[in-house]
Structure formats: structure tokens, C-alpha cells
PDB file of N, CA and C in Angstrom:
ATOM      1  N   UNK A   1      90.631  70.598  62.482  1.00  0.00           N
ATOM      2  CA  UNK A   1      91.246  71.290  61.371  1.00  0.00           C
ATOM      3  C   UNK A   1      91.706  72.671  61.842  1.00  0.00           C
ATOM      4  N   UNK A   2      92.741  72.907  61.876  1.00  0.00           N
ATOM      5  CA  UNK A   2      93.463  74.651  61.780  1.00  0.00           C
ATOM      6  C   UNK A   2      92.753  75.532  61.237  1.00  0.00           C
ATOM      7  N   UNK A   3      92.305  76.559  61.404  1.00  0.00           N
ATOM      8  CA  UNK A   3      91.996  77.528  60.855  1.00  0.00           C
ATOM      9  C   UNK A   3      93.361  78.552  60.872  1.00  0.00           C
ATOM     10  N   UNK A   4      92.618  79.467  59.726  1.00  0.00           N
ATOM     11  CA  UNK A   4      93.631  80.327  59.503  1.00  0.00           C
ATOM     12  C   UNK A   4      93.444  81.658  60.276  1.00  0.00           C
ATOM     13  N   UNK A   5      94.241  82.615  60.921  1.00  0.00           N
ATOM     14  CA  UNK A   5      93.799  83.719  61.029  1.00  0.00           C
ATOM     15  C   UNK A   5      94.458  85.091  60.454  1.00  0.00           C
ATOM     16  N   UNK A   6      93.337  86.306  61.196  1.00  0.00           N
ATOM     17  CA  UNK A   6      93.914  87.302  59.853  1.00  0.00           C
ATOM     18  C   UNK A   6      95.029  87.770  60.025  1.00  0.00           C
ATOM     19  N   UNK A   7      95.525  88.782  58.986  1.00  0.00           N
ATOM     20  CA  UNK A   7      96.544  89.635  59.577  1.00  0.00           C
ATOM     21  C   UNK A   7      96.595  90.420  60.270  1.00  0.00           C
ATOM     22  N   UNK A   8      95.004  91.119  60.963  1.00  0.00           N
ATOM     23  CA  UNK A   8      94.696  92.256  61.869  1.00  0.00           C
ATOM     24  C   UNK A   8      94.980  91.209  63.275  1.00  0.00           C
ATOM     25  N   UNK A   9      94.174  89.957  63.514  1.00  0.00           N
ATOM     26  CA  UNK A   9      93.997  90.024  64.193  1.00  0.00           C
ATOM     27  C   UNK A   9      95.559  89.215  64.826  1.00  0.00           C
ATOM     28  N   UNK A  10      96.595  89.100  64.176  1.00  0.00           N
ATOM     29  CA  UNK A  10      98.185  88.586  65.117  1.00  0.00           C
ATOM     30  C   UNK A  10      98.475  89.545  64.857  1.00  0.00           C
ATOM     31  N   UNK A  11      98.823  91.022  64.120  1.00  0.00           N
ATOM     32  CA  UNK A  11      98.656  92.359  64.392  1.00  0.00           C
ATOM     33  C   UNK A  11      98.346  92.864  65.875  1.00  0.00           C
ATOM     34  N   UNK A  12      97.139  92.763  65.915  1.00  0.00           N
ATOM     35  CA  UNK A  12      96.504  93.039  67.374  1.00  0.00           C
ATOM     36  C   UNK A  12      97.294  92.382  68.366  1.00  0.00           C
ATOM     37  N   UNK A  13      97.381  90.816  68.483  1.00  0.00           N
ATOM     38  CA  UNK A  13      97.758  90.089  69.455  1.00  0.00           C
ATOM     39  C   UNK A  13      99.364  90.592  69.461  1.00  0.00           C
ATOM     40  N   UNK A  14     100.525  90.808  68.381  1.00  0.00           N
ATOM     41  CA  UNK A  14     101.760  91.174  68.811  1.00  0.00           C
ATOM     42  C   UNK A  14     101.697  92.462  68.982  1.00  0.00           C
ATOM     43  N   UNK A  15     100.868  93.070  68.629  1.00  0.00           N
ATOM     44  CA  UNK A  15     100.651  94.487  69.730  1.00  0.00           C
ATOM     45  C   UNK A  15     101.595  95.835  68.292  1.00  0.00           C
ATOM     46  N   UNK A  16     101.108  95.293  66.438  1.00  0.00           N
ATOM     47  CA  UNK A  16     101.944  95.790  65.783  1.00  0.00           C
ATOM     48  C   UNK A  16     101.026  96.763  64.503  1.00  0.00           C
ATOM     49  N   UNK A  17     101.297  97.727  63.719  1.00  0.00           N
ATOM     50  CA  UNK A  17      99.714  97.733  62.906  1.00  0.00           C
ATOM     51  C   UNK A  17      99.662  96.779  61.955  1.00  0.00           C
ATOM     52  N   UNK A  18      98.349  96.498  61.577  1.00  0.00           N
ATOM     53  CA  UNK A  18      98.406  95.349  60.332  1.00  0.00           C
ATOM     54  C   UNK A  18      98.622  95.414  58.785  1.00  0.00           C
ATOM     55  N   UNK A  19      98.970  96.594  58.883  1.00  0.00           N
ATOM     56  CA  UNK A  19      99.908  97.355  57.569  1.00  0.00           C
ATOM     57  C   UNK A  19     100.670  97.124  58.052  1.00  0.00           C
ATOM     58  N   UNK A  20     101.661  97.039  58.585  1.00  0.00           N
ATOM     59  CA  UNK A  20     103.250  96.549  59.032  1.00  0.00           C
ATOM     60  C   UNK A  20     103.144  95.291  58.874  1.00  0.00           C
ATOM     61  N   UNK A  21     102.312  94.428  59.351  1.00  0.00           N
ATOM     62  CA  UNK A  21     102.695  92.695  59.891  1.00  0.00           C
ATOM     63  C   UNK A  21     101.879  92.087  58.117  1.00  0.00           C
ATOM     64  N   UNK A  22     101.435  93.266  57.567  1.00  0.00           N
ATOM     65  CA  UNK A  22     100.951  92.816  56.305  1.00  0.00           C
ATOM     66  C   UNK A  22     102.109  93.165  55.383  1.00  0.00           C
ATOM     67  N   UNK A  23     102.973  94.026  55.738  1.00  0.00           N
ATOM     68  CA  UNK A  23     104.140  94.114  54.518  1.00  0.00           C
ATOM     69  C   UNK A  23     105.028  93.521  54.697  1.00  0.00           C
ATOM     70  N   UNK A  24     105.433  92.903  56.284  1.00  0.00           N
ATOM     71  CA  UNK A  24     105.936  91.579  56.310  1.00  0.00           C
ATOM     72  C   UNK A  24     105.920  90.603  55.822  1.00  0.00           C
ATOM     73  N   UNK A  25     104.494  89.949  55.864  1.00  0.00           N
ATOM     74  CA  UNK A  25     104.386  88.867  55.330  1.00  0.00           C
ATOM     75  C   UNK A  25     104.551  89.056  54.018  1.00  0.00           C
ATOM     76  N   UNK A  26     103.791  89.496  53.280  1.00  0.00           N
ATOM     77  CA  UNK A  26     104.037  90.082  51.894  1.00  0.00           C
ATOM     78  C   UNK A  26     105.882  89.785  51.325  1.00  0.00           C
ATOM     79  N   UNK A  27     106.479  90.375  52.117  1.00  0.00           N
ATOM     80  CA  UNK A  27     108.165  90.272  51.464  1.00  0.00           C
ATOM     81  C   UNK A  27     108.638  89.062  51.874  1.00  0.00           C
ATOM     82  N   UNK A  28     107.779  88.361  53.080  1.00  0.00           N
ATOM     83  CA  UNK A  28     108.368  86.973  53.267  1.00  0.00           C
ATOM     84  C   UNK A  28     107.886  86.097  52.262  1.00  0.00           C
ATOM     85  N   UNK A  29     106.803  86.133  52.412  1.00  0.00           N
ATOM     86  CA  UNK A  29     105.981  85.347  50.736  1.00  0.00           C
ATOM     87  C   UNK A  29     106.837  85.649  49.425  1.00  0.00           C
ATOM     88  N   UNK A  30     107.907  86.785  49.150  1.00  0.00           N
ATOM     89  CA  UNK A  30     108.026  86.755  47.826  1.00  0.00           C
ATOM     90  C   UNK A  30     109.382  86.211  47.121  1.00  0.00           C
ATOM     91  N   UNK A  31     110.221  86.073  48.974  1.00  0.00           N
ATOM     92  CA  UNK A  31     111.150  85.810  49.051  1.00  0.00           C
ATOM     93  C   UNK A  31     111.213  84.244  49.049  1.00  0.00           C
ATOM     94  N   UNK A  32     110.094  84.237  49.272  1.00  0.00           N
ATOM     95  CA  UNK A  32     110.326  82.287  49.875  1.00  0.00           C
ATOM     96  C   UNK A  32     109.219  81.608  49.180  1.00  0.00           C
ATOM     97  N   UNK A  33     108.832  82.170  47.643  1.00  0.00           N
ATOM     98  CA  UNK A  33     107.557  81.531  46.903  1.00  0.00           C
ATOM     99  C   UNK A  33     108.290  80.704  46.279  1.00  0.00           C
ATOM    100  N   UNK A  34     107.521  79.677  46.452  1.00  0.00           N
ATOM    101  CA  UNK A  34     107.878  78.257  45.709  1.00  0.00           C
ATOM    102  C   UNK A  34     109.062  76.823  47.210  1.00  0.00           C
ATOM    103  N   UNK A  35     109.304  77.629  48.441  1.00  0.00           N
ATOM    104  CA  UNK A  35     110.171  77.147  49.654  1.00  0.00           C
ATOM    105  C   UNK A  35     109.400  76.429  50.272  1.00  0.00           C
ATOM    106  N   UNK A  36     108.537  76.776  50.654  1.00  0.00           N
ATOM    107  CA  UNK A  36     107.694  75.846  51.127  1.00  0.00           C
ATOM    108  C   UNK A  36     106.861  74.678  50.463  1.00  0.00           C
ATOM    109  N   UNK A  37     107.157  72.929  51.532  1.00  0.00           N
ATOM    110  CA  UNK A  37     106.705  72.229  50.979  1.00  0.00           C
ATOM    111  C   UNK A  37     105.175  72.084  51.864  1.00  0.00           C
ATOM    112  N   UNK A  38     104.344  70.974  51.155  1.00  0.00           N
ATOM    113  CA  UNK A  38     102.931  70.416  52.121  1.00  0.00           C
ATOM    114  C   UNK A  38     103.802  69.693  53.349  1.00  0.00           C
ATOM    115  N   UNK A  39     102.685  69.735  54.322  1.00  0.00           N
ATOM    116  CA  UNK A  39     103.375  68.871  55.436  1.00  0.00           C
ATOM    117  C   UNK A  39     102.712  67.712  55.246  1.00  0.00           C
ATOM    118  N   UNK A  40     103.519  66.523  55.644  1.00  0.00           N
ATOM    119  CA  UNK A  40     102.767  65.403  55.214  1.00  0.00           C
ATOM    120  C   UNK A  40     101.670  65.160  56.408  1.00  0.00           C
ATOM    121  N   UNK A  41     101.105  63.918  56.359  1.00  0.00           N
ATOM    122  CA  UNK A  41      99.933  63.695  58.117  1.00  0.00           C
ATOM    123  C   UNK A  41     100.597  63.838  58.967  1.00  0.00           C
ATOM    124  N   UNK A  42     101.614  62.770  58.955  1.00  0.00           N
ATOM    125  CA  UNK A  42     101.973  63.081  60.653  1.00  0.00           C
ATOM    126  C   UNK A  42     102.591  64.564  61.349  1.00  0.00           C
ATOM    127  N   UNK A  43     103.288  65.006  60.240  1.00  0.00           N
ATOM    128  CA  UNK A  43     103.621  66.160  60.582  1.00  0.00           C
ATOM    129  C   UNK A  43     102.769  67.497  60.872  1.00  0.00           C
ATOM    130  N   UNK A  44     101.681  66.975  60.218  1.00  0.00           N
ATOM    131  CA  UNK A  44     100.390  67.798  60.827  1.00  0.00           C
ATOM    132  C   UNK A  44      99.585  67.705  61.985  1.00  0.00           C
ATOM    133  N   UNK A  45      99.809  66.271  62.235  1.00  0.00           N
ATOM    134  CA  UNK A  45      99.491  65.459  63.438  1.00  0.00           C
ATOM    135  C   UNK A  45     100.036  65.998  64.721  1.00  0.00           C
ATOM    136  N   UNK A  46     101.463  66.212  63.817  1.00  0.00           N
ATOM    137  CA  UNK A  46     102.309  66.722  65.279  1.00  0.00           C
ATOM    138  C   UNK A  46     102.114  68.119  65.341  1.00  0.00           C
ATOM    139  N   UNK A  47     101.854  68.998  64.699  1.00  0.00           N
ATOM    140  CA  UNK A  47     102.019  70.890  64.209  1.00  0.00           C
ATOM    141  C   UNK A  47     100.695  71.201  65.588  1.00  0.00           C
ATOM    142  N   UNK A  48      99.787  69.906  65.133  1.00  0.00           N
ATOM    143  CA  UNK A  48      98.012  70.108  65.771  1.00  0.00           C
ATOM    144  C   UNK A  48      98.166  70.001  67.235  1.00  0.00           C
ATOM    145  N   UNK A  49      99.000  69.259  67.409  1.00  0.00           N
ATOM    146  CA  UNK A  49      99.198  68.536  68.772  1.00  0.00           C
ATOM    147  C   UNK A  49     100.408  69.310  69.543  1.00  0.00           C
ATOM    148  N   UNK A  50     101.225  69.946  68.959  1.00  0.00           N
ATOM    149  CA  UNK A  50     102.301  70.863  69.512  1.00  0.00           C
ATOM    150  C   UNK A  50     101.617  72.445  69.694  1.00  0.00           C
ATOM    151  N   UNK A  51     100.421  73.052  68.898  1.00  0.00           N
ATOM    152  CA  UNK A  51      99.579  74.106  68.896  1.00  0.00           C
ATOM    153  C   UNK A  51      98.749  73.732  70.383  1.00  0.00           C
ATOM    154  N   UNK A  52      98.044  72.884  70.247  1.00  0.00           N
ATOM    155  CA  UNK A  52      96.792  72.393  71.418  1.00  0.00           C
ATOM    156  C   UNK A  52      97.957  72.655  72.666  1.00  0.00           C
ATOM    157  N   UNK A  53      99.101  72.024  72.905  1.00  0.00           N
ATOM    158  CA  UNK A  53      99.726  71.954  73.892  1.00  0.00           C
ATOM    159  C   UNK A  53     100.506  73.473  74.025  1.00  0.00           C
ATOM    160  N   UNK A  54     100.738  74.032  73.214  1.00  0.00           N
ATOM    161  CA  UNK A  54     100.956  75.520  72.861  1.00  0.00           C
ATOM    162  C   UNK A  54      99.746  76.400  74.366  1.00  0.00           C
ATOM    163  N   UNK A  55      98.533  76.004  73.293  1.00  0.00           N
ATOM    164  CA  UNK A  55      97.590  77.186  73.835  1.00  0.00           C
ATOM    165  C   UNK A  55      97.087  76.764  75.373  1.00  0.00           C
ATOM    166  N   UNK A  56      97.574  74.903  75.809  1.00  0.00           N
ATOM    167  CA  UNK A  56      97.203  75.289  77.331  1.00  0.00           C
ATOM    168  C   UNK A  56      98.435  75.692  78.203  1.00  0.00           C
ATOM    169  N   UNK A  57      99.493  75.851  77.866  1.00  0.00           N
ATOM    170  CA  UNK A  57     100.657  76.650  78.575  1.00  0.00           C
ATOM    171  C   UNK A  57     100.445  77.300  78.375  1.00  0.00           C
ATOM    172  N   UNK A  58      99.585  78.378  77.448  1.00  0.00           N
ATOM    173  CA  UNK A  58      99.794  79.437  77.972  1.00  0.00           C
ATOM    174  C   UNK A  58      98.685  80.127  78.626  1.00  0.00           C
ATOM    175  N   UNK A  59      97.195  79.233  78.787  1.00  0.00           N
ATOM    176  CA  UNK A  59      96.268  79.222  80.000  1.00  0.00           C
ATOM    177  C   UNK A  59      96.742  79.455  81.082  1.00  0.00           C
ATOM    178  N   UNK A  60      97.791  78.180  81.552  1.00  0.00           N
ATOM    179  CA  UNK A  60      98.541  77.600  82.979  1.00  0.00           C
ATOM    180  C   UNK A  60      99.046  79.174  82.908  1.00  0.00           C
ATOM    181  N   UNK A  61     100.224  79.614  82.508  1.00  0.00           N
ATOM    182  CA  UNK A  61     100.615  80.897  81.940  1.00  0.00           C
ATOM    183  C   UNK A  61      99.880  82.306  82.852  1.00  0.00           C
ATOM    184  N   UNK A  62      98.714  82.187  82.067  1.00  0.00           N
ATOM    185  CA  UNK A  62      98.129  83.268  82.162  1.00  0.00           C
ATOM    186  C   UNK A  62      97.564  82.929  83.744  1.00  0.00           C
ATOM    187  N   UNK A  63      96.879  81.915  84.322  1.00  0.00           N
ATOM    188  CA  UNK A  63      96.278  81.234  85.388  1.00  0.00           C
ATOM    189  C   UNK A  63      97.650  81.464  86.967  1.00  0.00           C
ATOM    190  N   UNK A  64      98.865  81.123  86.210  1.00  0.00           N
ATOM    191  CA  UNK A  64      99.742  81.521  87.468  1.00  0.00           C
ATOM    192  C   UNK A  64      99.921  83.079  87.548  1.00  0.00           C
ATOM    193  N   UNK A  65     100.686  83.822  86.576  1.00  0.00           N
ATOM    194  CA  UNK A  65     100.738  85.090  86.559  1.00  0.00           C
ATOM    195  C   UNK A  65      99.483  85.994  87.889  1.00  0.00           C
ATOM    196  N   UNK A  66      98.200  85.919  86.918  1.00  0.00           N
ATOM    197  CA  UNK A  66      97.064  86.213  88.169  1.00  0.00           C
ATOM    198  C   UNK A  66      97.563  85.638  89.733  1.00  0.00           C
ATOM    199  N   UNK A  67      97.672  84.539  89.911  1.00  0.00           N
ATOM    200  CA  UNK A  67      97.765  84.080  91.312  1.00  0.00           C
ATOM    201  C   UNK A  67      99.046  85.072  91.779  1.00  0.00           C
ATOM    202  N   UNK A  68     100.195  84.987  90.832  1.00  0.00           N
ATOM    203  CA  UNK A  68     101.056  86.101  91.424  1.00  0.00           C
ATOM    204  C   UNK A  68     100.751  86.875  91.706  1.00  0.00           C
ATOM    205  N   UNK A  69     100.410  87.944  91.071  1.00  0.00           N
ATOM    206  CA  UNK A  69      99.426  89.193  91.083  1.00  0.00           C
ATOM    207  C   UNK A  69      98.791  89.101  92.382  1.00  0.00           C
ATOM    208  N   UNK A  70      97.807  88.462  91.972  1.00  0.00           N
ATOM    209  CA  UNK A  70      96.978  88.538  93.867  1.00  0.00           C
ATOM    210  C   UNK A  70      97.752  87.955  95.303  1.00  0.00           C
ATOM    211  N   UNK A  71      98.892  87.136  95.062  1.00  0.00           N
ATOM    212  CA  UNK A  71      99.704  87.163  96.214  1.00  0.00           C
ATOM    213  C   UNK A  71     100.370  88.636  96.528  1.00  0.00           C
ATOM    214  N   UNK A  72     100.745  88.617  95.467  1.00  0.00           N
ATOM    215  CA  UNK A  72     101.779  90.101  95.675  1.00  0.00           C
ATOM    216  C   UNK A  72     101.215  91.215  96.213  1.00  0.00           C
ATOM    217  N   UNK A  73     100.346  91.468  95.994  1.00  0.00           N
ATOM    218  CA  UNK A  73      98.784  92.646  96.034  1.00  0.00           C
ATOM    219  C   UNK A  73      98.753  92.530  97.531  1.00  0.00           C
ATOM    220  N   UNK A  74      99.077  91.545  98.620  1.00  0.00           N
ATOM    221  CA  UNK A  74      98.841  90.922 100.119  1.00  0.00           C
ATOM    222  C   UNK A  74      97.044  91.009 100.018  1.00  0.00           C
ATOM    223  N   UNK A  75      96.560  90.454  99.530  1.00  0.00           N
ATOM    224  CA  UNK A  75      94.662  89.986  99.369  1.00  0.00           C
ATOM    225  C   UNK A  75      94.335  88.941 100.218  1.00  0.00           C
ATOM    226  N   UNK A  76      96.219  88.059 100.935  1.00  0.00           N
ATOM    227  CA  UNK A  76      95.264  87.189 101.306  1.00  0.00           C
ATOM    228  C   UNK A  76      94.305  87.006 102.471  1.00  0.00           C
TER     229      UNK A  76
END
């Protein structure tokens, strides 16, 4: 199951304050209440499965970057 997270903490992660990324959302919500539909299963199926595959690219991501880093550095 997805959890939700806060507004501080994708605040934090886009690097923005969470009074800003909170008055965002806020005007996007008021603009678009009632736009959004439920997703049906599969489409959740797929949201779950496109997230999971999301967060290990950007492991691999984070896992090459370092190796750059320490090539570049001449460590070896």
C-alpha cells in the first residue's frame, strides 16, 4: 500500500520551504477540486509498480554517480 507523505518532508527533498510547496498544493487543489478521478486496480497496479521501479533507478543513480566520484578523485 502507498503511503502518503508530508508536505515538509518533498519540501525538504526538492530543496523548497514547506510554506511554499504548501501554498502550491493548496491552489492546485482548488483549481482542480472535483478533476480528479479514483484510479481503478490496475492502474494502481501499474502507479505501484512504475514507483518501485522509480525508486531503484534512482539507487543504480545514486550507486553510479559515487563510483564516478571516486574514479574521478584518481583513488584507484
Amino acid at each position: 500500500m502507498e503511503k502518503s507523505r508530508s508536505i515538509s518532508e518533498v519540501a525538504r527533498e526538492l530543496g523548497v520551504l514547506d510554506t511554499t510547496l504548501g501554498n502550491w498544493v493548496r491552489v492546485y487543489r482548488q483549481k482542480h477540486k472535483g478533476n480528479e478521478s479514483a484510479l481503478d486496480l490496475p492502474d494502481r497496479a501499474r502507479l505501484r509498480e512504475l514507483e518501485r521501479e522509480n525508486r531503484e533507478l534512482k539507487q543504480k543513480l545514486l550507486f553510479l554517480e559515487k563510483v564516478a566520484a571516486y574514479f574521478a578523485s584518481g583513488q584507484r
